[in-house]
C-alpha atoms as a PDB file:
ATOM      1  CA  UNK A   1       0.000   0.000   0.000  1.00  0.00           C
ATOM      2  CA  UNK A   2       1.323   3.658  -0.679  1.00  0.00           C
ATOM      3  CA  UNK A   3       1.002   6.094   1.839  1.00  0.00           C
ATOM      4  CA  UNK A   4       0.220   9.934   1.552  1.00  0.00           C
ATOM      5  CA  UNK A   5       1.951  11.489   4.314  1.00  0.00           C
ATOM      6  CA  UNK A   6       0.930  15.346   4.356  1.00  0.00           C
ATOM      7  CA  UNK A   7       2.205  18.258   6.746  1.00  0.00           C
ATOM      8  CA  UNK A   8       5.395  17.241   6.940  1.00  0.00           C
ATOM      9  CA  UNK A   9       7.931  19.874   8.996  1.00  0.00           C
ATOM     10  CA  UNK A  10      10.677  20.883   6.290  1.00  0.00           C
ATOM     11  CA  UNK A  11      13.038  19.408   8.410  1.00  0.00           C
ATOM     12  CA  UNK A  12      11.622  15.865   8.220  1.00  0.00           C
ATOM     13  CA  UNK A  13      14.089  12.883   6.432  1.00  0.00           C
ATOM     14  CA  UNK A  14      13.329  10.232   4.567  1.00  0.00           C
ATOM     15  CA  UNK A  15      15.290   8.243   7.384  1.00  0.00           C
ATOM     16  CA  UNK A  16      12.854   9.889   9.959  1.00  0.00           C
ATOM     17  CA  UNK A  17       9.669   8.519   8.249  1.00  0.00           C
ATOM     18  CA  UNK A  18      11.069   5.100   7.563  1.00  0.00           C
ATOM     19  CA  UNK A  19      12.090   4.842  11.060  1.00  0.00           C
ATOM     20  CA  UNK A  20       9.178   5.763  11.776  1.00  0.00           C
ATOM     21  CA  UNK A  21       6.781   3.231   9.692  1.00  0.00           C
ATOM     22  CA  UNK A  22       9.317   0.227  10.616  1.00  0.00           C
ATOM     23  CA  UNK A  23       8.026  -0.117  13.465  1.00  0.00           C
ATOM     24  CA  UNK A  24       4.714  -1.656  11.960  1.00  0.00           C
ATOM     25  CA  UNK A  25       6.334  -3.783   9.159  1.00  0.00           C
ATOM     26  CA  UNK A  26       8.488  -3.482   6.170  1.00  0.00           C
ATOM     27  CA  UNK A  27       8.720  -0.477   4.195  1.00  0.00           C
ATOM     28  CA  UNK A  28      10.088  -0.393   0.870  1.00  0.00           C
ATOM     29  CA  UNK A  29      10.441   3.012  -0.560  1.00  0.00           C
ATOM     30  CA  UNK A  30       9.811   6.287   1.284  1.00  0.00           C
ATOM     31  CA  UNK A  31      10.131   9.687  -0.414  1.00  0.00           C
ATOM     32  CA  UNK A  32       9.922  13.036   0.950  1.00  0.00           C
ATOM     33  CA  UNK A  33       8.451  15.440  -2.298  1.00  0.00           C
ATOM     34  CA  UNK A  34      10.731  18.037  -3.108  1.00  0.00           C
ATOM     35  CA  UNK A  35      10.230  21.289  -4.816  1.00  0.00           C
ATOM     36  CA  UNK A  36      11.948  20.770  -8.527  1.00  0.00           C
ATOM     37  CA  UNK A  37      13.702  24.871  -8.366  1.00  0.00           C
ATOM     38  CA  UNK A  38      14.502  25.219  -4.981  1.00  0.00           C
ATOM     39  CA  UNK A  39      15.289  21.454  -3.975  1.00  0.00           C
ATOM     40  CA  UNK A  40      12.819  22.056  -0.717  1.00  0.00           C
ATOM     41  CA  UNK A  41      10.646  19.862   0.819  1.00  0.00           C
ATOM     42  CA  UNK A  42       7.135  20.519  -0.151  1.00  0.00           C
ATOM     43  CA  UNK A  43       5.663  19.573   3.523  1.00  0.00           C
ATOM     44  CA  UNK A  44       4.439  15.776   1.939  1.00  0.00           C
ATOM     45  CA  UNK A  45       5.728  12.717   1.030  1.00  0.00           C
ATOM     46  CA  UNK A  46       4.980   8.614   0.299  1.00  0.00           C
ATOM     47  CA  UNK A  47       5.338   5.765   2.373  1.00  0.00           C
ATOM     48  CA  UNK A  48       4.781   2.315   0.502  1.00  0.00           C
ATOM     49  CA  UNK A  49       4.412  -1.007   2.636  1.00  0.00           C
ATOM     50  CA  UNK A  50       4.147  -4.732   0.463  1.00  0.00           C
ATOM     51  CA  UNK A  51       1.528  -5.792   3.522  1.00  0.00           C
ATOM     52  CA  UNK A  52      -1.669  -4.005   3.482  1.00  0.00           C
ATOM     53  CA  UNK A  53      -2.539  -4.905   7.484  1.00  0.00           C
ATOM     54  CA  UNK A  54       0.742  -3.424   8.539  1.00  0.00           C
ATOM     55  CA  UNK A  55       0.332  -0.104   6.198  1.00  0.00           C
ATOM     56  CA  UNK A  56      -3.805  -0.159   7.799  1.00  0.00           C
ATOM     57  CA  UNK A  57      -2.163  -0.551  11.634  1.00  0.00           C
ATOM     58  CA  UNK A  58       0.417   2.188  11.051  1.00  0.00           C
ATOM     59  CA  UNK A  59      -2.057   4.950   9.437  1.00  0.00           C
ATOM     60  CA  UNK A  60      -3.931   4.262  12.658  1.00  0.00           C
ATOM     61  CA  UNK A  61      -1.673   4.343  15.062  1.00  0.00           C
ATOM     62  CA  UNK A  62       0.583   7.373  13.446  1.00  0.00           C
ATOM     63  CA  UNK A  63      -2.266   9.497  11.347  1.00  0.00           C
ATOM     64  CA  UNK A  64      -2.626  12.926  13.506  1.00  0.00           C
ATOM     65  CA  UNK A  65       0.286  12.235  15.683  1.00  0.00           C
ATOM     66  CA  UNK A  66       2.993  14.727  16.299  1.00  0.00           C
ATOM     67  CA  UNK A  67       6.543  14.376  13.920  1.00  0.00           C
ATOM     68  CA  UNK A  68       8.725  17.502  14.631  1.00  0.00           C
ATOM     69  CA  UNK A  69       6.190  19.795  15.832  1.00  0.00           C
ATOM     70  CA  UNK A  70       3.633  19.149  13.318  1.00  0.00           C
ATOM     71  CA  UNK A  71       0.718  16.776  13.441  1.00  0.00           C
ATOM     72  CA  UNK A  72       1.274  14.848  10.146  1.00  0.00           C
ATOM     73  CA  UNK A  73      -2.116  13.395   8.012  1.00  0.00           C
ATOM     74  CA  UNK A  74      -1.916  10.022   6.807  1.00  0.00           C
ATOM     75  CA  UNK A  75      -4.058   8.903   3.717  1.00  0.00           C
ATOM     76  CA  UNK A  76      -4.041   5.981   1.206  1.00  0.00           C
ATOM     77  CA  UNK A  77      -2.530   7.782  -2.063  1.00  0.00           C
ATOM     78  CA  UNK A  78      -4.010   7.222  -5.198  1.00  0.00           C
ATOM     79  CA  UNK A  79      -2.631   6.077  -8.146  1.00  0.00           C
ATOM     80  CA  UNK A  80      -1.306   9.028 -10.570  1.00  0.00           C
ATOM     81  CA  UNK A  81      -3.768   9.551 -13.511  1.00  0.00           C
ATOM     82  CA  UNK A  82      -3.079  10.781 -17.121  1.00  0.00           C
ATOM     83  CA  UNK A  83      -2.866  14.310 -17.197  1.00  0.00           C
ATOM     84  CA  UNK A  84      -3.479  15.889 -20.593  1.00  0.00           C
ATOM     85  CA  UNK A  85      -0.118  18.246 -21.980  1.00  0.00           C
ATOM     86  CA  UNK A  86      -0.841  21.559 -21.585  1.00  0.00           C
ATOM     87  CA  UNK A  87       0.426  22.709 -24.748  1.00  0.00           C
ATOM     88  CA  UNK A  88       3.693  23.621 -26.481  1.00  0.00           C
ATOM     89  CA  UNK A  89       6.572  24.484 -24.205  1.00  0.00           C
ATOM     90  CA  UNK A  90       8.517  27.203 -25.722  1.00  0.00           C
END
């Protein structure tokens, strides 16, 4: 299952969140989102976890609880859809 993890503190790690999901199963990829200019966090990020009972007991346990001063949101993330091109970059 991936993971939506929203208001994140800017100074939150990848290593912080995986810590923190490990300790309801295995994780496999975490990323924090970054802003593409600037190279800051954006304040969200994805957890993925292979077993879908672990992912369910740690988005109960963790969603609303405190990580660096800020009371992150937990949410099942969707998958990305097809968004149609904008038009000609030039």
């Amino acid at each position: 299952m991936n993971i939506h993890v929203s208001n994140l503190a800017h100074s939150v790690t990848e290593d912080d969140l995986r810590a923190l999901f490990s300790e309801f199963g295995e994780v496999t990829t975490v990323n924090v989102v970054k802003d593409r200019s600037s190279g800051q966090p954006r304040g969200f990020g994805f957890v993925e976890m292979p077993n879908n009972s672990e992912a369910d007991k740690a988005m109960k346990a963790l969603n609303g609880t405190n990580l660096k001063n800020q009371f992150i949101k937990l949410s099942q993330a969707k998958p990305p859809s097809k968004r149609p091109r904008r038009g000609p970059r030039y």
